[in-house]
PDB file of N, CA and C in Angstrom:
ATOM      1  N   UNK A   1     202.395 -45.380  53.906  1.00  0.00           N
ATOM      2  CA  UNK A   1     202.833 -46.164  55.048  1.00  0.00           C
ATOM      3  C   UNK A   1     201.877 -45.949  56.221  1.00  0.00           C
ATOM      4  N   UNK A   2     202.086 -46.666  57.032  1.00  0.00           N
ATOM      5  CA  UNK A   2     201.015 -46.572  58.541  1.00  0.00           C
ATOM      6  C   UNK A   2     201.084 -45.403  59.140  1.00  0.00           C
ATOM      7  N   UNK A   3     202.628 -44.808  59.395  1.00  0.00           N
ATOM      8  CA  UNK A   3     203.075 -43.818  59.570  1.00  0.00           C
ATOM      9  C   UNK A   3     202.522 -42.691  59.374  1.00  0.00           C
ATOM     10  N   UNK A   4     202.263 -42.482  57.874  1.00  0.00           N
ATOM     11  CA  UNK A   4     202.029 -41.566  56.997  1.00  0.00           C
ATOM     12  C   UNK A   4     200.055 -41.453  57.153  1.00  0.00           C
ATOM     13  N   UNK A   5     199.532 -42.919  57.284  1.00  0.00           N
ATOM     14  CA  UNK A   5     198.702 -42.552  57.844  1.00  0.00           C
ATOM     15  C   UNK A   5     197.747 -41.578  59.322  1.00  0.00           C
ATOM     16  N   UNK A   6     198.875 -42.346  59.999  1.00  0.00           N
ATOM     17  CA  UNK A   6     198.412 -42.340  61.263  1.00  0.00           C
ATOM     18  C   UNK A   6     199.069 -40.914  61.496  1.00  0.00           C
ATOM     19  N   UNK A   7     199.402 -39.898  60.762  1.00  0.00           N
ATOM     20  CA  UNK A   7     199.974 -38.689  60.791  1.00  0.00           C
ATOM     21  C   UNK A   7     198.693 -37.685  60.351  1.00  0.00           C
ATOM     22  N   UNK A   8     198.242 -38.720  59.103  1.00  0.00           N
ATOM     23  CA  UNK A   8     197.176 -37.896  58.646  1.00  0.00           C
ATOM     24  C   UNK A   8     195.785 -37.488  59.373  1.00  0.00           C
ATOM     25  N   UNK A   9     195.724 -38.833  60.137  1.00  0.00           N
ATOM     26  CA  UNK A   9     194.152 -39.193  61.020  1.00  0.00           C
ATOM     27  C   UNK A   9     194.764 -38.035  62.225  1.00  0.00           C
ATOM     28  N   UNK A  10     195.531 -38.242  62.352  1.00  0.00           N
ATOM     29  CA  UNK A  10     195.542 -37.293  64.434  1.00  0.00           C
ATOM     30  C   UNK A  10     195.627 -35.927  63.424  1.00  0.00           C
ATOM     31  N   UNK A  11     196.116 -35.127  62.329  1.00  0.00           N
ATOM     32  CA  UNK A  11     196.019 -33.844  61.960  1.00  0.00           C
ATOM     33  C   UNK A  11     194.489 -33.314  61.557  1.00  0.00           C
ATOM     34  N   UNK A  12     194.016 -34.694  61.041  1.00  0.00           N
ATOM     35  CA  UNK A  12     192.551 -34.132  60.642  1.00  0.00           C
ATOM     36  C   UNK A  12     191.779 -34.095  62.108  1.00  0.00           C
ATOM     37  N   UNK A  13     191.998 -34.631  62.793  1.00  0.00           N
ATOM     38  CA  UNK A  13     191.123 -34.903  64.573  1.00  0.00           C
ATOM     39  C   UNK A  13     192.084 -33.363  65.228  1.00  0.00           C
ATOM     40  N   UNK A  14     192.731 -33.232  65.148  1.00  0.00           N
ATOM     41  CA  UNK A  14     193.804 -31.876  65.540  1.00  0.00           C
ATOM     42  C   UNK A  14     193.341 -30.724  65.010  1.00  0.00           C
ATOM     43  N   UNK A  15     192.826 -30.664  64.125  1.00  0.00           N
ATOM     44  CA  UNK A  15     192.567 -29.325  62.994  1.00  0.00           C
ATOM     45  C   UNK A  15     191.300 -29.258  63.098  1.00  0.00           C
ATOM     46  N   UNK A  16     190.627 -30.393  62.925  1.00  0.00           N
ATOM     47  CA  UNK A  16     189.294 -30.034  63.076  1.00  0.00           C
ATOM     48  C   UNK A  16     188.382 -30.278  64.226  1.00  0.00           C
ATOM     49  N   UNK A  17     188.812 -29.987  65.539  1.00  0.00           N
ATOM     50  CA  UNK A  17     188.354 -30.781  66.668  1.00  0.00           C
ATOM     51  C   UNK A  17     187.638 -29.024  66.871  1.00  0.00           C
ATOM     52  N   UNK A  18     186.586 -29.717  67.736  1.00  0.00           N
ATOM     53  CA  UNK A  18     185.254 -28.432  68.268  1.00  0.00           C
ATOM     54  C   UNK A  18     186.350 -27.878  68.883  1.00  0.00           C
ATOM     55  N   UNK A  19     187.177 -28.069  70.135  1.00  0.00           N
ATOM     56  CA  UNK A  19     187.796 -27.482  71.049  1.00  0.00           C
ATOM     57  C   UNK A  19     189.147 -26.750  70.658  1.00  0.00           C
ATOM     58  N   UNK A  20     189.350 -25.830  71.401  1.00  0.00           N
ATOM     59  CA  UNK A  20     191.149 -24.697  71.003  1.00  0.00           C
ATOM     60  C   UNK A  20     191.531 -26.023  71.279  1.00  0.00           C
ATOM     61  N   UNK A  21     192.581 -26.758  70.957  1.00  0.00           N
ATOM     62  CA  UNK A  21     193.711 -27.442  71.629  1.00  0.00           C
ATOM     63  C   UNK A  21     195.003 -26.787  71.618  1.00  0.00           C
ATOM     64  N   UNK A  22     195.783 -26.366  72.521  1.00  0.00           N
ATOM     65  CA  UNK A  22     197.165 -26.188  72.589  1.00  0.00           C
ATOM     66  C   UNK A  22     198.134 -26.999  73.174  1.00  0.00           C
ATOM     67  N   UNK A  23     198.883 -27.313  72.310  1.00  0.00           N
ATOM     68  CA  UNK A  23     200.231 -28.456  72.754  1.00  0.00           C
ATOM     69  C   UNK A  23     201.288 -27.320  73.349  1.00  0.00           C
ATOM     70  N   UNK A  24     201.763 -27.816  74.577  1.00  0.00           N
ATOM     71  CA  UNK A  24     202.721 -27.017  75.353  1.00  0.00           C
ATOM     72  C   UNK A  24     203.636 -27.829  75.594  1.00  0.00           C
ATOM     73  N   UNK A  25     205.241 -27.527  75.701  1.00  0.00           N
ATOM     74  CA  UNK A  25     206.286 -28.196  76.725  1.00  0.00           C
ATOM     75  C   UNK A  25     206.123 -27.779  77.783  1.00  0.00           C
ATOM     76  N   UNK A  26     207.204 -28.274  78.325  1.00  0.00           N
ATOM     77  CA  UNK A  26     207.288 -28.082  80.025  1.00  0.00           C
ATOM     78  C   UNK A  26     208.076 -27.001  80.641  1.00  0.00           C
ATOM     79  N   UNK A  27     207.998 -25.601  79.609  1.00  0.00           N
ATOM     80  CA  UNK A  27     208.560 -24.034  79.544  1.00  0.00           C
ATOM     81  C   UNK A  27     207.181 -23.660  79.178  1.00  0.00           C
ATOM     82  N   UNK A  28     206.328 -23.997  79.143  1.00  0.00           N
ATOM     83  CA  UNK A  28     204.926 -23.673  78.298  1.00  0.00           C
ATOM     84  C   UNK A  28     204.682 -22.683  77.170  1.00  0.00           C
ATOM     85  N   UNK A  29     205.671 -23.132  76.651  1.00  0.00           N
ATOM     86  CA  UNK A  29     205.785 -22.509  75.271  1.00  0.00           C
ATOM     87  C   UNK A  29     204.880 -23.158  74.231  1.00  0.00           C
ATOM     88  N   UNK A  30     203.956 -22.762  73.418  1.00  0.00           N
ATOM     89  CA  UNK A  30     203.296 -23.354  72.673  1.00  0.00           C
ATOM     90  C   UNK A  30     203.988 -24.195  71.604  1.00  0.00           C
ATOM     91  N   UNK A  31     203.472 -25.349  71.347  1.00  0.00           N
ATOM     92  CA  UNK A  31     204.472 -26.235  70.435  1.00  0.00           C
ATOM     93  C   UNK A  31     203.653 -26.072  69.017  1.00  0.00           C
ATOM     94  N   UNK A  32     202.343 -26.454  69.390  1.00  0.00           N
ATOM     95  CA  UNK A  32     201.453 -26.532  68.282  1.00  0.00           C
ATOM     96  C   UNK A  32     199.770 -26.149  68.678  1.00  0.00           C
ATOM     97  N   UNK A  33     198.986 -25.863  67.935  1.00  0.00           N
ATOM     98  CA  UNK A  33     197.988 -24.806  68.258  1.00  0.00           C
ATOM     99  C   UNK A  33     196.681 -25.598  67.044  1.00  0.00           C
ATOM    100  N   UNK A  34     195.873 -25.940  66.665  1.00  0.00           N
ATOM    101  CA  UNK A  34     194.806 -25.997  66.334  1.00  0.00           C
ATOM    102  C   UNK A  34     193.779 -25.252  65.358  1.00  0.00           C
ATOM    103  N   UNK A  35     193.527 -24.771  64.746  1.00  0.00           N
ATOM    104  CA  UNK A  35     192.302 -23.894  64.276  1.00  0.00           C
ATOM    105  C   UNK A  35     191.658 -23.269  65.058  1.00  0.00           C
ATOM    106  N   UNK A  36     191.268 -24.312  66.023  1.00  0.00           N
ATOM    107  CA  UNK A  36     190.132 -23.631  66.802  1.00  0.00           C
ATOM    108  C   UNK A  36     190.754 -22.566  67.946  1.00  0.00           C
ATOM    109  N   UNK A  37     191.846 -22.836  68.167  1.00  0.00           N
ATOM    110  CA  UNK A  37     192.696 -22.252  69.077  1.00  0.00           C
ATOM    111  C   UNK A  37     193.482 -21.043  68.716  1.00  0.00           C
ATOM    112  N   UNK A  38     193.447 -21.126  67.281  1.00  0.00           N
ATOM    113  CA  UNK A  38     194.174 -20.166  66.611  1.00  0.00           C
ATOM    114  C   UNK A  38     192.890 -18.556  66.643  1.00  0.00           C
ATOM    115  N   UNK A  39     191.541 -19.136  66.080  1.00  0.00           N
ATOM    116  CA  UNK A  39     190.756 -18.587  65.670  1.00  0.00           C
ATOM    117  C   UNK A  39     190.246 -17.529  67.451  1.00  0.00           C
ATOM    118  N   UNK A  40     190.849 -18.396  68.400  1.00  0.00           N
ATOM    119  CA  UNK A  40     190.384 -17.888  69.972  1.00  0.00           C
ATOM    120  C   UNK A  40     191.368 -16.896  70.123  1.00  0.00           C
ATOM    121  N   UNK A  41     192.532 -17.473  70.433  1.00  0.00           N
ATOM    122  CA  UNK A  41     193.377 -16.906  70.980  1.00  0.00           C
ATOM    123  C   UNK A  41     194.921 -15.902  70.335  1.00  0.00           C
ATOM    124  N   UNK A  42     194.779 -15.961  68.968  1.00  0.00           N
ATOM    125  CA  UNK A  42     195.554 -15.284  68.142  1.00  0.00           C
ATOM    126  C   UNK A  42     194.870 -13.741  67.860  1.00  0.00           C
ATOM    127  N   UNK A  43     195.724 -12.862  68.619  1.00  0.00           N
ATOM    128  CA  UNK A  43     195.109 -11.801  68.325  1.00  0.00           C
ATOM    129  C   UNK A  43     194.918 -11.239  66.845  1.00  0.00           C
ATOM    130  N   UNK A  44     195.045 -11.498  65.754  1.00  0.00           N
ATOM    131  CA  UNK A  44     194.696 -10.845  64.574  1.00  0.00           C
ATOM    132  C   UNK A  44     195.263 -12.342  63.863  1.00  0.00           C
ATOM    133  N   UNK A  45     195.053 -12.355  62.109  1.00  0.00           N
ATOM    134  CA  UNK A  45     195.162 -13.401  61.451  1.00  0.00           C
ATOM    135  C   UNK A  45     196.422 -13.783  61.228  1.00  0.00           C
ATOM    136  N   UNK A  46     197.917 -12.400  61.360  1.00  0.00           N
ATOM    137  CA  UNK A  46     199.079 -12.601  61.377  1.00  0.00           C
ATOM    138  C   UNK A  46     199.359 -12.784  62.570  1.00  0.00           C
ATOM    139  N   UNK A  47     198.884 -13.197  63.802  1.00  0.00           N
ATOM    140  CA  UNK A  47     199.797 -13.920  64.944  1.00  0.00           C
ATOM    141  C   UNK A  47     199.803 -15.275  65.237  1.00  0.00           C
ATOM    142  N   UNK A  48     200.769 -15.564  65.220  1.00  0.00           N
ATOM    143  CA  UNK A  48     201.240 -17.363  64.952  1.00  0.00           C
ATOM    144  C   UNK A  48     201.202 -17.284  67.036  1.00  0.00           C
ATOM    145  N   UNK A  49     200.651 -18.507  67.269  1.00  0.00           N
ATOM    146  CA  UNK A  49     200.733 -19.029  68.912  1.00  0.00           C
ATOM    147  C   UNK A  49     201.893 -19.798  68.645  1.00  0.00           C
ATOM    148  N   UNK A  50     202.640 -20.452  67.923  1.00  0.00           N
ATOM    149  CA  UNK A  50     203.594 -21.269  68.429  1.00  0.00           C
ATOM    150  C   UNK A  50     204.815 -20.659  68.558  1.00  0.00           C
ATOM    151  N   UNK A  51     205.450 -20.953  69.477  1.00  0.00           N
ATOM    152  CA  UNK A  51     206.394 -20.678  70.542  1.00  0.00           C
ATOM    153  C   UNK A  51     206.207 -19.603  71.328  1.00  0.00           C
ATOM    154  N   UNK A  52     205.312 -19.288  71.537  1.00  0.00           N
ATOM    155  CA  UNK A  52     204.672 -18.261  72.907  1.00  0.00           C
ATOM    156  C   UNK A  52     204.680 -18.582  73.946  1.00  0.00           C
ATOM    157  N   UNK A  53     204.767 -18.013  74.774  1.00  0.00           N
ATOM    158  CA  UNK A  53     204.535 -18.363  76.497  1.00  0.00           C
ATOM    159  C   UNK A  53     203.074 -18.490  76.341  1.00  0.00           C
ATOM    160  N   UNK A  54     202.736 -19.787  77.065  1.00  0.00           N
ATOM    161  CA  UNK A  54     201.008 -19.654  77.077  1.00  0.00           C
ATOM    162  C   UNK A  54     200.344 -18.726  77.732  1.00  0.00           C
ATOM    163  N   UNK A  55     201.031 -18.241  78.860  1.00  0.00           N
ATOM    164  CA  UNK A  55     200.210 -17.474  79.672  1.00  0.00           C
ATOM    165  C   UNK A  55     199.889 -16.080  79.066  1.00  0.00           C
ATOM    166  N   UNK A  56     200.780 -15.608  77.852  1.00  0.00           N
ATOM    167  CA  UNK A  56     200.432 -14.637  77.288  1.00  0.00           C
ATOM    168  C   UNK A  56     199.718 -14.609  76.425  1.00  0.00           C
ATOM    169  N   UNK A  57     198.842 -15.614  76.200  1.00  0.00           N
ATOM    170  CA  UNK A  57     197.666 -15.571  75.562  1.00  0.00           C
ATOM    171  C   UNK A  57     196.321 -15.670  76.599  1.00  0.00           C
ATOM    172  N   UNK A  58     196.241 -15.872  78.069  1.00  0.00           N
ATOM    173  CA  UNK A  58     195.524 -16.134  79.326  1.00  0.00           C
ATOM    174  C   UNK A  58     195.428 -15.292  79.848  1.00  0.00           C
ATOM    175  N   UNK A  59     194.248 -15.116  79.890  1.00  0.00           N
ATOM    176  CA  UNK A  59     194.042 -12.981  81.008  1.00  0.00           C
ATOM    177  C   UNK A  59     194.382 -13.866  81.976  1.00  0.00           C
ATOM    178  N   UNK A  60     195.381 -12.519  82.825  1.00  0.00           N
ATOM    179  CA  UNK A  60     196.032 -12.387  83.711  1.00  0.00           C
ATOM    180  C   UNK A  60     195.126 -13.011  85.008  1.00  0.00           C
ATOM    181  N   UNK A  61     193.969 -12.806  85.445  1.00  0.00           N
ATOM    182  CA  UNK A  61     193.166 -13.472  86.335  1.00  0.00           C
ATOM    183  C   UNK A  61     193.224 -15.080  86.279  1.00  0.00           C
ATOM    184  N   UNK A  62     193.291 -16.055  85.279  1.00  0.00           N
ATOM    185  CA  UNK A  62     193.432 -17.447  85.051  1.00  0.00           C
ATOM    186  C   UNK A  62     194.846 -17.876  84.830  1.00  0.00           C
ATOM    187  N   UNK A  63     196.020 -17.292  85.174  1.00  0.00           N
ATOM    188  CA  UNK A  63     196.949 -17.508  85.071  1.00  0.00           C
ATOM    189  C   UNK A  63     198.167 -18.572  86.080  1.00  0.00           C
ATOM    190  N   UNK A  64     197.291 -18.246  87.091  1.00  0.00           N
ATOM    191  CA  UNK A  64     197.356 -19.180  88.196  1.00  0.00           C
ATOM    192  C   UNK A  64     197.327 -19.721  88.423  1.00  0.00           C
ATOM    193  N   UNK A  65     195.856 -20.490  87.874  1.00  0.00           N
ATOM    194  CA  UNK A  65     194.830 -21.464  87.623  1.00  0.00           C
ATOM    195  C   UNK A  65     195.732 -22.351  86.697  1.00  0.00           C
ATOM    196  N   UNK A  66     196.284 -21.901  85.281  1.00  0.00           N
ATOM    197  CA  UNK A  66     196.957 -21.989  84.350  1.00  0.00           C
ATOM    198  C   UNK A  66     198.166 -23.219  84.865  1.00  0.00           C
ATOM    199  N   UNK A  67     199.275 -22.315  85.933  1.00  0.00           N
ATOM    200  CA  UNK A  67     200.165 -22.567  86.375  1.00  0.00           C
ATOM    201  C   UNK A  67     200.116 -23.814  87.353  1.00  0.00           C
ATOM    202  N   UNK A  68     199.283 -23.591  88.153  1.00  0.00           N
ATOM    203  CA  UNK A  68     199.118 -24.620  88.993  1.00  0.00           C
ATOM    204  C   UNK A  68     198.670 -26.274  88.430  1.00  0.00           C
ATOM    205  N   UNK A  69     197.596 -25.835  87.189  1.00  0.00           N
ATOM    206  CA  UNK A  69     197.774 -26.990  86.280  1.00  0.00           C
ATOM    207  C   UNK A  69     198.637 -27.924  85.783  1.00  0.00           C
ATOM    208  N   UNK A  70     199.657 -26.849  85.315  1.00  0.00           N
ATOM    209  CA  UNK A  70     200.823 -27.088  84.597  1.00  0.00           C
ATOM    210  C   UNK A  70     201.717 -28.300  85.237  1.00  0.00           C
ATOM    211  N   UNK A  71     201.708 -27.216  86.402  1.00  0.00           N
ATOM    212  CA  UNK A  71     203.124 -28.201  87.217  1.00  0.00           C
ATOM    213  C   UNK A  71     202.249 -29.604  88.211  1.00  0.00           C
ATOM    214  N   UNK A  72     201.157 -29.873  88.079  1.00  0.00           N
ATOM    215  CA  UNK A  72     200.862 -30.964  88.387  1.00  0.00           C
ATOM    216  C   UNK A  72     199.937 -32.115  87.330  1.00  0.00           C
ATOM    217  N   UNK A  73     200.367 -31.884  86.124  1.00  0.00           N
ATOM    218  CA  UNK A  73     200.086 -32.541  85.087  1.00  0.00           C
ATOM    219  C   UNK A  73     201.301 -33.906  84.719  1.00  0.00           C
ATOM    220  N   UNK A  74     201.401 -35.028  84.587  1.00  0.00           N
ATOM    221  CA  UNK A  74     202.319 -35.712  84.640  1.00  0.00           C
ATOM    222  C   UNK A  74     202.476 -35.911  82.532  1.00  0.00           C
ATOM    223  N   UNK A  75     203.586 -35.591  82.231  1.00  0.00           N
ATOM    224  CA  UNK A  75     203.727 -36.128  80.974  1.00  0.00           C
ATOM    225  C   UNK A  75     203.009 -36.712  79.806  1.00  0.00           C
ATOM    226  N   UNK A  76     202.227 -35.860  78.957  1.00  0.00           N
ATOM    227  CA  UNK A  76     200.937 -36.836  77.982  1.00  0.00           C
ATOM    228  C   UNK A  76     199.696 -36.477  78.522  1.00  0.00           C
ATOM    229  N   UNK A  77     199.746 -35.474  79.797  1.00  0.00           N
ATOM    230  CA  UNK A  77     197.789 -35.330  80.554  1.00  0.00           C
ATOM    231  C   UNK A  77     197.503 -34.455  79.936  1.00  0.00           C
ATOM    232  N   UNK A  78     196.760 -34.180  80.168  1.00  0.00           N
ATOM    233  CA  UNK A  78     195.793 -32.722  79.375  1.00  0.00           C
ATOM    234  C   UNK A  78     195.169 -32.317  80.828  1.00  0.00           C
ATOM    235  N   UNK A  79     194.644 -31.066  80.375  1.00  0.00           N
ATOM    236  CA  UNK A  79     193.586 -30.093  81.555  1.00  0.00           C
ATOM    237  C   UNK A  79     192.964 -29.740  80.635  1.00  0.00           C
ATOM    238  N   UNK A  80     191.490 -29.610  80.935  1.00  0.00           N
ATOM    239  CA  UNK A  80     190.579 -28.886  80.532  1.00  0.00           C
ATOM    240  C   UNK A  80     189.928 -27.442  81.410  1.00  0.00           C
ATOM    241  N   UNK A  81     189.467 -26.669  80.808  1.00  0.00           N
ATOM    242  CA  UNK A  81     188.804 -25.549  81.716  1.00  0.00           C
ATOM    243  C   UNK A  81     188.933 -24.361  80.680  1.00  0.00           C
ATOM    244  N   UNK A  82     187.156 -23.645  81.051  1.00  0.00           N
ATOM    245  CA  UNK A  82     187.053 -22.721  80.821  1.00  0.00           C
ATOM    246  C   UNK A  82     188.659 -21.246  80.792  1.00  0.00           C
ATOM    247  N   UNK A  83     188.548 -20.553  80.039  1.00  0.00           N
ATOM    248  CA  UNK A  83     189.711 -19.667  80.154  1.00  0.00           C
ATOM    249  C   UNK A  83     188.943 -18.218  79.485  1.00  0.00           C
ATOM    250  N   UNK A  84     189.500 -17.441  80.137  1.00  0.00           N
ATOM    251  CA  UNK A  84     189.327 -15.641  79.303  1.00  0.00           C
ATOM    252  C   UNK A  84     190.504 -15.188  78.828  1.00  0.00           C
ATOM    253  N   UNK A  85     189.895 -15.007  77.001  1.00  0.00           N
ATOM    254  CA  UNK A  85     191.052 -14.627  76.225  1.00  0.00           C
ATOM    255  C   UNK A  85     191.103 -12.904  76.869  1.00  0.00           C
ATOM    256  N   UNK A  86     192.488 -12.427  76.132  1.00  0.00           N
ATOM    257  CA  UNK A  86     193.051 -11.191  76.132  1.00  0.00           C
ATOM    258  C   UNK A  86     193.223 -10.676  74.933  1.00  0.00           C
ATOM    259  N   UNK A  87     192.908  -9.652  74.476  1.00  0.00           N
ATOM    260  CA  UNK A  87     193.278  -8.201  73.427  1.00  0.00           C
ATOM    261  C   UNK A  87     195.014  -7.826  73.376  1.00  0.00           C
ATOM    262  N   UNK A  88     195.139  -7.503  72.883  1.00  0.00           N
ATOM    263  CA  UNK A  88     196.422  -6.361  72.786  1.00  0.00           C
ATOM    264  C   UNK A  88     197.035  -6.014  73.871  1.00  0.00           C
ATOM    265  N   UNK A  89     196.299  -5.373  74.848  1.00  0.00           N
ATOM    266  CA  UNK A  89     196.088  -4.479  76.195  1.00  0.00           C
ATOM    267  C   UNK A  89     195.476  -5.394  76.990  1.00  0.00           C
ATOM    268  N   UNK A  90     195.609  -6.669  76.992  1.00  0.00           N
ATOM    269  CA  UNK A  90     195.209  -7.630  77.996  1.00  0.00           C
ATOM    270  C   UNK A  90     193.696  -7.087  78.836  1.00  0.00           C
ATOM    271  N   UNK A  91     192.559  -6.575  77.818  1.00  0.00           N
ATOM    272  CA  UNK A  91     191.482  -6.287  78.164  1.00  0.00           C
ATOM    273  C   UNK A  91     190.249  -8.093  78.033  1.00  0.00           C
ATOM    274  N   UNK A  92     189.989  -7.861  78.552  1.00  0.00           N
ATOM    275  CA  UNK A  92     188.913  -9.141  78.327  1.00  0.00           C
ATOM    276  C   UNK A  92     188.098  -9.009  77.022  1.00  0.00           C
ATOM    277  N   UNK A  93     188.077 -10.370  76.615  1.00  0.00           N
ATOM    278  CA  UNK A  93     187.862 -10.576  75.268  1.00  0.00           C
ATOM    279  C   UNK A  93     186.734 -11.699  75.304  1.00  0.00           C
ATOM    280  N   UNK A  94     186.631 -12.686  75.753  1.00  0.00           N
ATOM    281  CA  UNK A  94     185.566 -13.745  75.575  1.00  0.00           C
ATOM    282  C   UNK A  94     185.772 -14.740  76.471  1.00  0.00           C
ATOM    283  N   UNK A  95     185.255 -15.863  76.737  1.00  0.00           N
ATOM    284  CA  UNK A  95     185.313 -16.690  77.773  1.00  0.00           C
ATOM    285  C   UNK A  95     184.921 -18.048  77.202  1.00  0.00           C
ATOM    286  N   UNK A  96     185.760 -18.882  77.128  1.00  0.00           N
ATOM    287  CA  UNK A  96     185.666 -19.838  76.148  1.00  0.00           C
ATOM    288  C   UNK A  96     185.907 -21.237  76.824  1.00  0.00           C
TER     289      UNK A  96
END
């Protein structure tokens, strides 16, 4: 069905896109997460991002940045921007 197509095309553009993408609600809980996003921001191969608070994957310095995004994004927008992942111990990890 079209459906069934058009499910398939946005997962292969979703999965395999250069960029982390993370899908958030409006609790910024992660809904759905990417490869590339997984491979950034999942601290080891057993941590799943979905249903996380986003910011706990966001060193604490961009969190702000994060927030302020958030709440002036209207329904369906995206933000882009550089971000610094976090470790375990919320030590700096890479800058992506």
């Amino acid at each position: 069905t079209a459906a069934s197509m058009d499910y398939a095309i946005f997962n292969a553009v979703f999965n395999d896109a250069r960029d982390a993408i993370i899908l958030a609600d409006d609790a910024l809980r992660v809904q759905a997460a990417n490869r590339k996003a997984h491979r950034i921001y999942a601290l080891d191969a057993d941590y799943f991002l979905t249903d996380r608070d986003v910011l706990s994957i966001v060193h604490p310095r961009d969190q702000d940045r994060v927030l302020v995004a958030a709440r002036s994004l209207k329904r369906g927008a995206s933000w882009r921007a550089p971000l610094d992942t976090v470790d375990r111990e919320v030590h700096f990890k890479s800058r992506v």
